[in-house]
PDB file of N, CA and C in Angstrom:
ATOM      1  N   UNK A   1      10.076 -17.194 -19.474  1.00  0.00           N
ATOM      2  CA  UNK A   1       9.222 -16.202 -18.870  1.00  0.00           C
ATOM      3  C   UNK A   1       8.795 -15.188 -19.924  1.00  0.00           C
ATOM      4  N   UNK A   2       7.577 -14.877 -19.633  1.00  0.00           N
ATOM      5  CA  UNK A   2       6.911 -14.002 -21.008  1.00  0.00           C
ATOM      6  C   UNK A   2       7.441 -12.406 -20.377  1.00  0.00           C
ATOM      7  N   UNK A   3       7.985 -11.437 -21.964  1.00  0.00           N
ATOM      8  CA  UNK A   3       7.918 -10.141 -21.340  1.00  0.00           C
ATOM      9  C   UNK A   3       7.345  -9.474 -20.448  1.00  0.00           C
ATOM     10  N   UNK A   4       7.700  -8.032 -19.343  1.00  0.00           N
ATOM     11  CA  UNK A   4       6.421  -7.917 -18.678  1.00  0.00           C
ATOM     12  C   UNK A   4       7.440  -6.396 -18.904  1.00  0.00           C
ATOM     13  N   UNK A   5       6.245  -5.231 -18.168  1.00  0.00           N
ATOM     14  CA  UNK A   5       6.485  -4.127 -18.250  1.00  0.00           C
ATOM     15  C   UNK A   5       6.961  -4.188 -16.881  1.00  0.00           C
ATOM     16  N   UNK A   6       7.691  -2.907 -16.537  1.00  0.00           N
ATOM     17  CA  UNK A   6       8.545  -2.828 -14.928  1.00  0.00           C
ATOM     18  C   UNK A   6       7.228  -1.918 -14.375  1.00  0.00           C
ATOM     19  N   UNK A   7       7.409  -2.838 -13.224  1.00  0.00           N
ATOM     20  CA  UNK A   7       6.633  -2.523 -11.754  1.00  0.00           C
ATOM     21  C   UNK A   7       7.880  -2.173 -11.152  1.00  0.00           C
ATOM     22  N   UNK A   8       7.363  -1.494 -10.330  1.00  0.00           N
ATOM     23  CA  UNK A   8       8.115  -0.553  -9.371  1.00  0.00           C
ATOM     24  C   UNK A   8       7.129  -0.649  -7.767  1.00  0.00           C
ATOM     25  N   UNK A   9       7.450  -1.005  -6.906  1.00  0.00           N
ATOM     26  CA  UNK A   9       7.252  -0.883  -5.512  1.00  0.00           C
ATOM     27  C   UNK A   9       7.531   0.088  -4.494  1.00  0.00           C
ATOM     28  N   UNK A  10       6.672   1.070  -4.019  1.00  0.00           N
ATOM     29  CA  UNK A  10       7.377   2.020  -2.642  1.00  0.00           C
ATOM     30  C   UNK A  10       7.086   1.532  -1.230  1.00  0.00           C
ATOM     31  N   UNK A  11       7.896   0.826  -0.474  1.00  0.00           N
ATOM     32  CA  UNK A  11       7.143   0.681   0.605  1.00  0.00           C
ATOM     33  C   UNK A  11       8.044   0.791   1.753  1.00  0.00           C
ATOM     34  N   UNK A  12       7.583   0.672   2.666  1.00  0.00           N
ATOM     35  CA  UNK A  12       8.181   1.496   4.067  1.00  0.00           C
ATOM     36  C   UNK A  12       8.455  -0.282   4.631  1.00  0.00           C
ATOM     37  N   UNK A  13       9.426  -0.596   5.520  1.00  0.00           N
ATOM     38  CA  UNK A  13       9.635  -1.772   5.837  1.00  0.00           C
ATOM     39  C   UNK A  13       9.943  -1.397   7.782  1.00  0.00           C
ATOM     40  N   UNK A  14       9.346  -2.540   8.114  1.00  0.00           N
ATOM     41  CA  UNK A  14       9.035  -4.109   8.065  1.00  0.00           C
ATOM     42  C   UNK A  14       7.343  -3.367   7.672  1.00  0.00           C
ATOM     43  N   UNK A  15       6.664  -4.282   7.489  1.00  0.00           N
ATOM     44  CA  UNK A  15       5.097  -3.937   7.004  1.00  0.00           C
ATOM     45  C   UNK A  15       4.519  -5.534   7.000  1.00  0.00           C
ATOM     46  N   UNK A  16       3.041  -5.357   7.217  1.00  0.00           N
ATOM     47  CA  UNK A  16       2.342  -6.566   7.358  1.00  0.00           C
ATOM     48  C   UNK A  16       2.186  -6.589   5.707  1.00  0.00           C
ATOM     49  N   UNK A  17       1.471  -5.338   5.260  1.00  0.00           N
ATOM     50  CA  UNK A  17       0.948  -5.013   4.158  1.00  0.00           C
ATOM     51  C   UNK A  17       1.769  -5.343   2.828  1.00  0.00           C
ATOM     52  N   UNK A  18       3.172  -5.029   3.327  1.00  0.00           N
ATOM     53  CA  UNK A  18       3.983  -4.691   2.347  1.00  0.00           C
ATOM     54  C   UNK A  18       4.687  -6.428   1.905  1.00  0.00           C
ATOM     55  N   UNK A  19       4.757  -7.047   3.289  1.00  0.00           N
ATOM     56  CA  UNK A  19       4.863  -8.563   3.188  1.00  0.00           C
ATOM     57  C   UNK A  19       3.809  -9.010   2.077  1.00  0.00           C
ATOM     58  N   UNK A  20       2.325  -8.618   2.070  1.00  0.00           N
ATOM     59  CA  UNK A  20       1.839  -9.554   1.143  1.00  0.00           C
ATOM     60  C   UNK A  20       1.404  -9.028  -0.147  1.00  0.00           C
ATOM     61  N   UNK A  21       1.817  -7.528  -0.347  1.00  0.00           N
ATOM     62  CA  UNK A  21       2.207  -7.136  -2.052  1.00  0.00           C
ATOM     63  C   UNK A  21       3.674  -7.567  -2.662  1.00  0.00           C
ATOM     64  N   UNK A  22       4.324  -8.501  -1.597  1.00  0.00           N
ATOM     65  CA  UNK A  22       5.465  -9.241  -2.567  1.00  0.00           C
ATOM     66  C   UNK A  22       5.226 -10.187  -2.424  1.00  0.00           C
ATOM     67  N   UNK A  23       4.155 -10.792  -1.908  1.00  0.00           N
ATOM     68  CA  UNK A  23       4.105 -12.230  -1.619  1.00  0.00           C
ATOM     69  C   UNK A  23       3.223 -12.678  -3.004  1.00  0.00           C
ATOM     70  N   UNK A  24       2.294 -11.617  -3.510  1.00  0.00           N
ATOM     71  CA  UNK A  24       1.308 -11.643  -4.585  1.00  0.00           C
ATOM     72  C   UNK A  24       1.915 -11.666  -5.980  1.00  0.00           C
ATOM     73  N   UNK A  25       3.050 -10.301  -5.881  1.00  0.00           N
ATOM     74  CA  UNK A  25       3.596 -10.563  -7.293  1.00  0.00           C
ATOM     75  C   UNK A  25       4.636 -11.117  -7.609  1.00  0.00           C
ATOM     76  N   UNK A  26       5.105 -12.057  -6.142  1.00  0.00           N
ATOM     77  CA  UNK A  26       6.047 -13.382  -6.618  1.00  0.00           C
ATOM     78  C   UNK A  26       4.698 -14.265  -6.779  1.00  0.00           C
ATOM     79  N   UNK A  27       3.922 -14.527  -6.576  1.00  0.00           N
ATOM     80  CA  UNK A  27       2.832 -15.659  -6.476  1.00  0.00           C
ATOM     81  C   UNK A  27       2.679 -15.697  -8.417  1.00  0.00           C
ATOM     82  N   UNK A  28       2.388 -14.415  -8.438  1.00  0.00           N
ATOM     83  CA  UNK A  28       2.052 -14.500  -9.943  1.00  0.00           C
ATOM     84  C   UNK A  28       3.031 -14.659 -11.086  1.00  0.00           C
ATOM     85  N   UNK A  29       4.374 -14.592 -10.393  1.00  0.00           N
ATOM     86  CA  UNK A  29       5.554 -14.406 -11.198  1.00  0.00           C
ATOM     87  C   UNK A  29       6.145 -13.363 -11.666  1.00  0.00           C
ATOM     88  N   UNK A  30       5.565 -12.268 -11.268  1.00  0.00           N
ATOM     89  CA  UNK A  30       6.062 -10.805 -11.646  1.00  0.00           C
ATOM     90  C   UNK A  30       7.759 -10.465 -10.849  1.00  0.00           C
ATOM     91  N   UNK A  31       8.341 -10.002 -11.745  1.00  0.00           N
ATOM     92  CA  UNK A  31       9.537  -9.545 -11.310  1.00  0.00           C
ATOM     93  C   UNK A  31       9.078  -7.910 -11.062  1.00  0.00           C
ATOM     94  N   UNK A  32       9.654  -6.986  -9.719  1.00  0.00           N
ATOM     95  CA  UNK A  32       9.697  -5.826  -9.332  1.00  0.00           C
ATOM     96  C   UNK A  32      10.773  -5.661  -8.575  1.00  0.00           C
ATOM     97  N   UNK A  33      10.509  -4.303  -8.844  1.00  0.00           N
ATOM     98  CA  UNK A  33      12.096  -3.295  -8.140  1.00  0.00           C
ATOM     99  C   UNK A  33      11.058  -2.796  -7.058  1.00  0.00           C
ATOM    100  N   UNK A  34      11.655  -2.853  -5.840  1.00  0.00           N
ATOM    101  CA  UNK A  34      11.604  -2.201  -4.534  1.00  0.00           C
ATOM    102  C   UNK A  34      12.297  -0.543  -4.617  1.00  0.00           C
ATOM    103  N   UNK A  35      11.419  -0.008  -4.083  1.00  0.00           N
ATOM    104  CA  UNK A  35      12.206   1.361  -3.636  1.00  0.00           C
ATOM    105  C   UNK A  35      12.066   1.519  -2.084  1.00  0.00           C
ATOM    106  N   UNK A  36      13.127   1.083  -0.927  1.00  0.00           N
ATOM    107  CA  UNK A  36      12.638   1.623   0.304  1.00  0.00           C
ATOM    108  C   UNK A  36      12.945   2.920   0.568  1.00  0.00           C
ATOM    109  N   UNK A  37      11.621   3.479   1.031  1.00  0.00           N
ATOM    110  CA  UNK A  37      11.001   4.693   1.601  1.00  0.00           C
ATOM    111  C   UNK A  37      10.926   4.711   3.312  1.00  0.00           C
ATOM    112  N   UNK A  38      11.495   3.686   3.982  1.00  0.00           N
ATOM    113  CA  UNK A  38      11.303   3.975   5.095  1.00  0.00           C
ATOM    114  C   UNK A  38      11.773   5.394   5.392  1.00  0.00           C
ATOM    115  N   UNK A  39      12.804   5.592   5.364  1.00  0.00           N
ATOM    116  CA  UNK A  39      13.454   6.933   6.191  1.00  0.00           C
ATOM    117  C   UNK A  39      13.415   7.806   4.765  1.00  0.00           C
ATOM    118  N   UNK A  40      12.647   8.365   4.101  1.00  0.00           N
ATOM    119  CA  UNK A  40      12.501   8.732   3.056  1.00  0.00           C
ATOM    120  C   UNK A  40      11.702   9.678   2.849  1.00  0.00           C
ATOM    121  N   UNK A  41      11.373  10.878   3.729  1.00  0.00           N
ATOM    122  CA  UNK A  41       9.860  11.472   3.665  1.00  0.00           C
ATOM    123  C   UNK A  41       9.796  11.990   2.146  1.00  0.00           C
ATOM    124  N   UNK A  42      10.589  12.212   1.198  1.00  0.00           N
ATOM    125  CA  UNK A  42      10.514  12.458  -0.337  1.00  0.00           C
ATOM    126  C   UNK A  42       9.447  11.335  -1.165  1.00  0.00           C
ATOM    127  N   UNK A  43      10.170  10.272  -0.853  1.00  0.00           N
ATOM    128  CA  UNK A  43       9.716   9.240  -1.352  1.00  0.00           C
ATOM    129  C   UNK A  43       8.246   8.903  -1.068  1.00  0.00           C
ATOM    130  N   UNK A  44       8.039   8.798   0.638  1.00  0.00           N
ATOM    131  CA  UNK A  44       7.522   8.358   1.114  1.00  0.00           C
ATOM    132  C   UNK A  44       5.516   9.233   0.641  1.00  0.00           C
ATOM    133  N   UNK A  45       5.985  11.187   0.177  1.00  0.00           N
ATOM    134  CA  UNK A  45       5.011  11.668  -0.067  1.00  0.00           C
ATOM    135  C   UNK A  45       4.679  11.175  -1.541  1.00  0.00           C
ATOM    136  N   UNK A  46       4.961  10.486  -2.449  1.00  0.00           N
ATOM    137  CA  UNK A  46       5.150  10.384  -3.757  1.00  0.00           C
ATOM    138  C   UNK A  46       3.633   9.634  -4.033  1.00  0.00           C
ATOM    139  N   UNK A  47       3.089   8.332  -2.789  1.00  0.00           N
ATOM    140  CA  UNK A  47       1.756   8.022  -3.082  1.00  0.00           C
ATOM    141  C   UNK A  47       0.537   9.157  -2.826  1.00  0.00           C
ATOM    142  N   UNK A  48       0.794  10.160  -2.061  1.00  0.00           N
ATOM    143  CA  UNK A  48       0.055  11.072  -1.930  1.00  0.00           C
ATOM    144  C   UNK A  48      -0.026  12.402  -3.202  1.00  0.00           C
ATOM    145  N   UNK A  49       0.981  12.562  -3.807  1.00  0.00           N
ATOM    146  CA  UNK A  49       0.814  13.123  -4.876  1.00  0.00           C
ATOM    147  C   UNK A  49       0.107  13.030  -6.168  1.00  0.00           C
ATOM    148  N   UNK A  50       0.550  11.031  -6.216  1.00  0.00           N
ATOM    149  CA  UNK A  50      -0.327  10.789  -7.128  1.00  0.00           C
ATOM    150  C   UNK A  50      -1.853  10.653  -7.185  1.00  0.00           C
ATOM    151  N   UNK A  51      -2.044   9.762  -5.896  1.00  0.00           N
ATOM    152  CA  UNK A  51      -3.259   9.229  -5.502  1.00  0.00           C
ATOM    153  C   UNK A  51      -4.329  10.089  -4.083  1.00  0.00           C
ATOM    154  N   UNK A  52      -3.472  11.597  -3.781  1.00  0.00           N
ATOM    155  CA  UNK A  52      -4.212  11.358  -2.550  1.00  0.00           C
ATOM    156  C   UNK A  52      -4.116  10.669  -1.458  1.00  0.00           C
ATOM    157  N   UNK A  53      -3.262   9.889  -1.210  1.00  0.00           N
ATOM    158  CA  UNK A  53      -3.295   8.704  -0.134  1.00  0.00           C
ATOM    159  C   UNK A  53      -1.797   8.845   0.126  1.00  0.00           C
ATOM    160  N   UNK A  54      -1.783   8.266   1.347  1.00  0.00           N
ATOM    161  CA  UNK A  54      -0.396   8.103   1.874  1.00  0.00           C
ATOM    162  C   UNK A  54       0.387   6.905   2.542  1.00  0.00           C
ATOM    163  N   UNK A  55      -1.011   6.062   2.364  1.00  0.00           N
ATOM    164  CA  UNK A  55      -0.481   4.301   3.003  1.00  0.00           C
ATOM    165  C   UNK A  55       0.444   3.953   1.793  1.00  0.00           C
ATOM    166  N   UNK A  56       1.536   2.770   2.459  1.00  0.00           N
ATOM    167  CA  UNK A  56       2.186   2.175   1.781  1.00  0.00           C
ATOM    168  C   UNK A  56       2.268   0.929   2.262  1.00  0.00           C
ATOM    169  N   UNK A  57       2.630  -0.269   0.975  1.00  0.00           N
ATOM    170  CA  UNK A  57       3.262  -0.049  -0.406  1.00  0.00           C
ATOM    171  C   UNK A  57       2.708   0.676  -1.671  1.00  0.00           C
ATOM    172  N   UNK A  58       2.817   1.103  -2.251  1.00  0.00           N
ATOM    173  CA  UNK A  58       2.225   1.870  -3.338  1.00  0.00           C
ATOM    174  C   UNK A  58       3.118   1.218  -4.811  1.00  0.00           C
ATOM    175  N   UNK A  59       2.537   1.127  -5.750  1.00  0.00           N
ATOM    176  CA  UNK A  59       2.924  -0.059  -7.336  1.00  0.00           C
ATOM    177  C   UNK A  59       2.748   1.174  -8.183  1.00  0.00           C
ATOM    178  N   UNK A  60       3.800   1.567  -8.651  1.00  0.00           N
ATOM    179  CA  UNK A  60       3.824   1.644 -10.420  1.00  0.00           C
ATOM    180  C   UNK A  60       3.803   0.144 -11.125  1.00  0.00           C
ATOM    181  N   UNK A  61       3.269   0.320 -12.338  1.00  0.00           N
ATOM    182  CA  UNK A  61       3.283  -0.228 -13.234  1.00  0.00           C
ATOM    183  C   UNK A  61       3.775   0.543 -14.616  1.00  0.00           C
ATOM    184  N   UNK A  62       4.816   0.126 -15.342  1.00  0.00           N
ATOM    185  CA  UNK A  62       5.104   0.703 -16.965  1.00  0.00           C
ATOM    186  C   UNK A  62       5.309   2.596 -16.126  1.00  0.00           C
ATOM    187  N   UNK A  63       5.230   2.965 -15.471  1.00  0.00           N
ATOM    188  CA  UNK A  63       5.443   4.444 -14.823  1.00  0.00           C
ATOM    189  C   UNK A  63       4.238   4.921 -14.780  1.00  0.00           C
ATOM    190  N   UNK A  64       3.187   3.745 -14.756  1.00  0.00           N
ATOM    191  CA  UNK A  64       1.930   4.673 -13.892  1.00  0.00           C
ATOM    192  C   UNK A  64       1.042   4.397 -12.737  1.00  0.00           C
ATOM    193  N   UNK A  65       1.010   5.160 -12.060  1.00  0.00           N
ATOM    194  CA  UNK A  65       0.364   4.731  -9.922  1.00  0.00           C
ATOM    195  C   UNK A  65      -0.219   3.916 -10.250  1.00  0.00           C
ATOM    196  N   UNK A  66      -0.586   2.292  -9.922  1.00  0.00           N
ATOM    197  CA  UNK A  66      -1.565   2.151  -9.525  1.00  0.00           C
ATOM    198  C   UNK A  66      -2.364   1.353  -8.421  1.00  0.00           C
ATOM    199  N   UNK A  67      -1.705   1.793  -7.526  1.00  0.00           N
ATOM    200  CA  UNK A  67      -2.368   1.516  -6.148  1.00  0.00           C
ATOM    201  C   UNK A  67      -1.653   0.608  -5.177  1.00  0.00           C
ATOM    202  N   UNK A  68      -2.497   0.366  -3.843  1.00  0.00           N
ATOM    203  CA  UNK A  68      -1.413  -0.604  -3.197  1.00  0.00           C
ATOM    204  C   UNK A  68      -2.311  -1.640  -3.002  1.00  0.00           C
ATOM    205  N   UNK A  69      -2.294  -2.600  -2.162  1.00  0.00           N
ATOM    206  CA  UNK A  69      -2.126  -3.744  -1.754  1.00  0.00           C
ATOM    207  C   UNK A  69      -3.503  -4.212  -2.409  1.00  0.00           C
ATOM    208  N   UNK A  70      -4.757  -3.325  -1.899  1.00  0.00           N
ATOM    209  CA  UNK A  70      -6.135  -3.230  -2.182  1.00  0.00           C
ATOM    210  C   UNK A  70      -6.316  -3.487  -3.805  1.00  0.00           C
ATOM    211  N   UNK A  71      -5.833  -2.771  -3.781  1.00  0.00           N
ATOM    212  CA  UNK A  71      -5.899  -2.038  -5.931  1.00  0.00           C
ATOM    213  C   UNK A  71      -5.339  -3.504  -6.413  1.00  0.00           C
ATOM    214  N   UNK A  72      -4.391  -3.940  -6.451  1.00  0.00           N
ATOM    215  CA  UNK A  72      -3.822  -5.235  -7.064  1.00  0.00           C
ATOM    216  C   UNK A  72      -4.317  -6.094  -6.767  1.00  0.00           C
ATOM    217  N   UNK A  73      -5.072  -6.266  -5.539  1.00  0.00           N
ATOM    218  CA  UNK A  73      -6.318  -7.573  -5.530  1.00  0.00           C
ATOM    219  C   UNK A  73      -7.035  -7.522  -6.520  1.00  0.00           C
ATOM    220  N   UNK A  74      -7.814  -6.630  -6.695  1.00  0.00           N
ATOM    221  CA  UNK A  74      -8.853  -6.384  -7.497  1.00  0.00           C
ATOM    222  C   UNK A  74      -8.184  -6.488  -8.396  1.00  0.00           C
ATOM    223  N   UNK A  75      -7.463  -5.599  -8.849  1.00  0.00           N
ATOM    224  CA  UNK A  75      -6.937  -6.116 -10.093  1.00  0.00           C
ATOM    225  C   UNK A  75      -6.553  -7.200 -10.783  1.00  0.00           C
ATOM    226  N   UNK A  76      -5.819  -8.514  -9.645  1.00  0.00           N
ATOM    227  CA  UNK A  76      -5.549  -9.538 -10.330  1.00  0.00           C
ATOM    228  C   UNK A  76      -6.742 -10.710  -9.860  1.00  0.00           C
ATOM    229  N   UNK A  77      -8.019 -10.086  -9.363  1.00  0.00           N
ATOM    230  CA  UNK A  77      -9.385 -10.765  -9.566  1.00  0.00           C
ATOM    231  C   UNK A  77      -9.976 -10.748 -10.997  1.00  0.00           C
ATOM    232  N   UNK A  78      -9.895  -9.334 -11.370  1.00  0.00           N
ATOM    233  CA  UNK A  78     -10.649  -9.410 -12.400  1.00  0.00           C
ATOM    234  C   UNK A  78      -9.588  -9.503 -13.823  1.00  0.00           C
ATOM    235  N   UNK A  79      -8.371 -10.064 -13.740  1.00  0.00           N
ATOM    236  CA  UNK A  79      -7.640 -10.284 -14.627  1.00  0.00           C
ATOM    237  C   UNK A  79      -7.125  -9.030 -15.400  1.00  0.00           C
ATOM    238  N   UNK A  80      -7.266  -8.078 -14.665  1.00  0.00           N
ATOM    239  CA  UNK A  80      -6.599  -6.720 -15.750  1.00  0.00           C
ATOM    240  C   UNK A  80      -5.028  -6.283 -15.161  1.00  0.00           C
ATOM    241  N   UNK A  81      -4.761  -7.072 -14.054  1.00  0.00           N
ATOM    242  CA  UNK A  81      -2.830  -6.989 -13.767  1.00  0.00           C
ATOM    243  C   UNK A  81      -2.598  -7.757 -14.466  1.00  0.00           C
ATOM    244  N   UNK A  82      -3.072  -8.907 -14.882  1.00  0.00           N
ATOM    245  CA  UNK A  82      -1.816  -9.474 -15.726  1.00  0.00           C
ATOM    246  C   UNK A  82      -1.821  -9.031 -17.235  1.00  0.00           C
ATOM    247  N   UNK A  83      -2.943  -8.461 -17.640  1.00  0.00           N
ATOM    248  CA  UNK A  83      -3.260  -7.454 -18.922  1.00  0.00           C
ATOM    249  C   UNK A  83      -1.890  -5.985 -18.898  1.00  0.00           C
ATOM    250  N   UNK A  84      -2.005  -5.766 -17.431  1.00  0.00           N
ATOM    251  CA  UNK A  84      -1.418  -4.388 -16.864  1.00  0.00           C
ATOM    252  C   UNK A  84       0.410  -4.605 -17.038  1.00  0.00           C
ATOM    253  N   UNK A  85       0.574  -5.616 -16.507  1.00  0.00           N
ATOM    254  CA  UNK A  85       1.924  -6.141 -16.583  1.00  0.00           C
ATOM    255  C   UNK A  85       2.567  -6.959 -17.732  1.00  0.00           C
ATOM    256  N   UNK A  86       1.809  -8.207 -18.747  1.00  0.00           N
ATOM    257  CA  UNK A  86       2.409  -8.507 -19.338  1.00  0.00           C
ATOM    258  C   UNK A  86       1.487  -8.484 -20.927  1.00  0.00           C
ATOM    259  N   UNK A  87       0.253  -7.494 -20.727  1.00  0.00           N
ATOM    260  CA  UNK A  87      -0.285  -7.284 -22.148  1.00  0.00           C
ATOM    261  C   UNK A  87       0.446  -6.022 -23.173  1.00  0.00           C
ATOM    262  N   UNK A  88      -0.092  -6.199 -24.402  1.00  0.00           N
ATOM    263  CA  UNK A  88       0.038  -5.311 -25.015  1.00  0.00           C
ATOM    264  C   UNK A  88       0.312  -3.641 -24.783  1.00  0.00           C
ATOM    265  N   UNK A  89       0.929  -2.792 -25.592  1.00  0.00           N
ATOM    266  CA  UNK A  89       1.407  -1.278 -25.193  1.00  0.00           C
ATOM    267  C   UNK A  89       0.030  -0.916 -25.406  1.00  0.00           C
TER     268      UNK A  89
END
């Protein structure tokens, strides 16, 4: 398995949403750490701090926001998650 930078996951469980942002970055092979935020309102404000927003799951990547379920589509459409996760510093 090629190096990758740590992703980090916040998501509130059970979730439809949250089912298929792990279903994506096992699909792709990405290893991530879960943080559950269900009973967590600390945690749980942490996507709103960064982003404004407050739906979850919400993805760090390398320790920086970037987005949930939406954001990583796109992203691994146009090939810049796997740039994001296992490219260059």
């Amino acid at each position: 398995m090629a190096d990758q930078k740590e992703v980090v996951v916040y998501a509130r469980r059970p979730s439809w949403r949250w089912w298929l942002t792990k279903r994506l970055l096992s699909r792709l092979g990405y290893h991530f750490k879960v943080i559950d935020a269900t009973n967590n309102l600390r945690l749980c404000s942490s996507p709103a701090h960064y982003m404004g927003r407050e739906t979850m799951p919400y993805v760090f990547i390398d320790h920086r926001p970037v987005g949930g379920l939406s954001e990583l589509k796109t992203l691994e459409r146009s090939g810049n998650l796997e740039h994001m996760v296992r490219g260059g510093v």
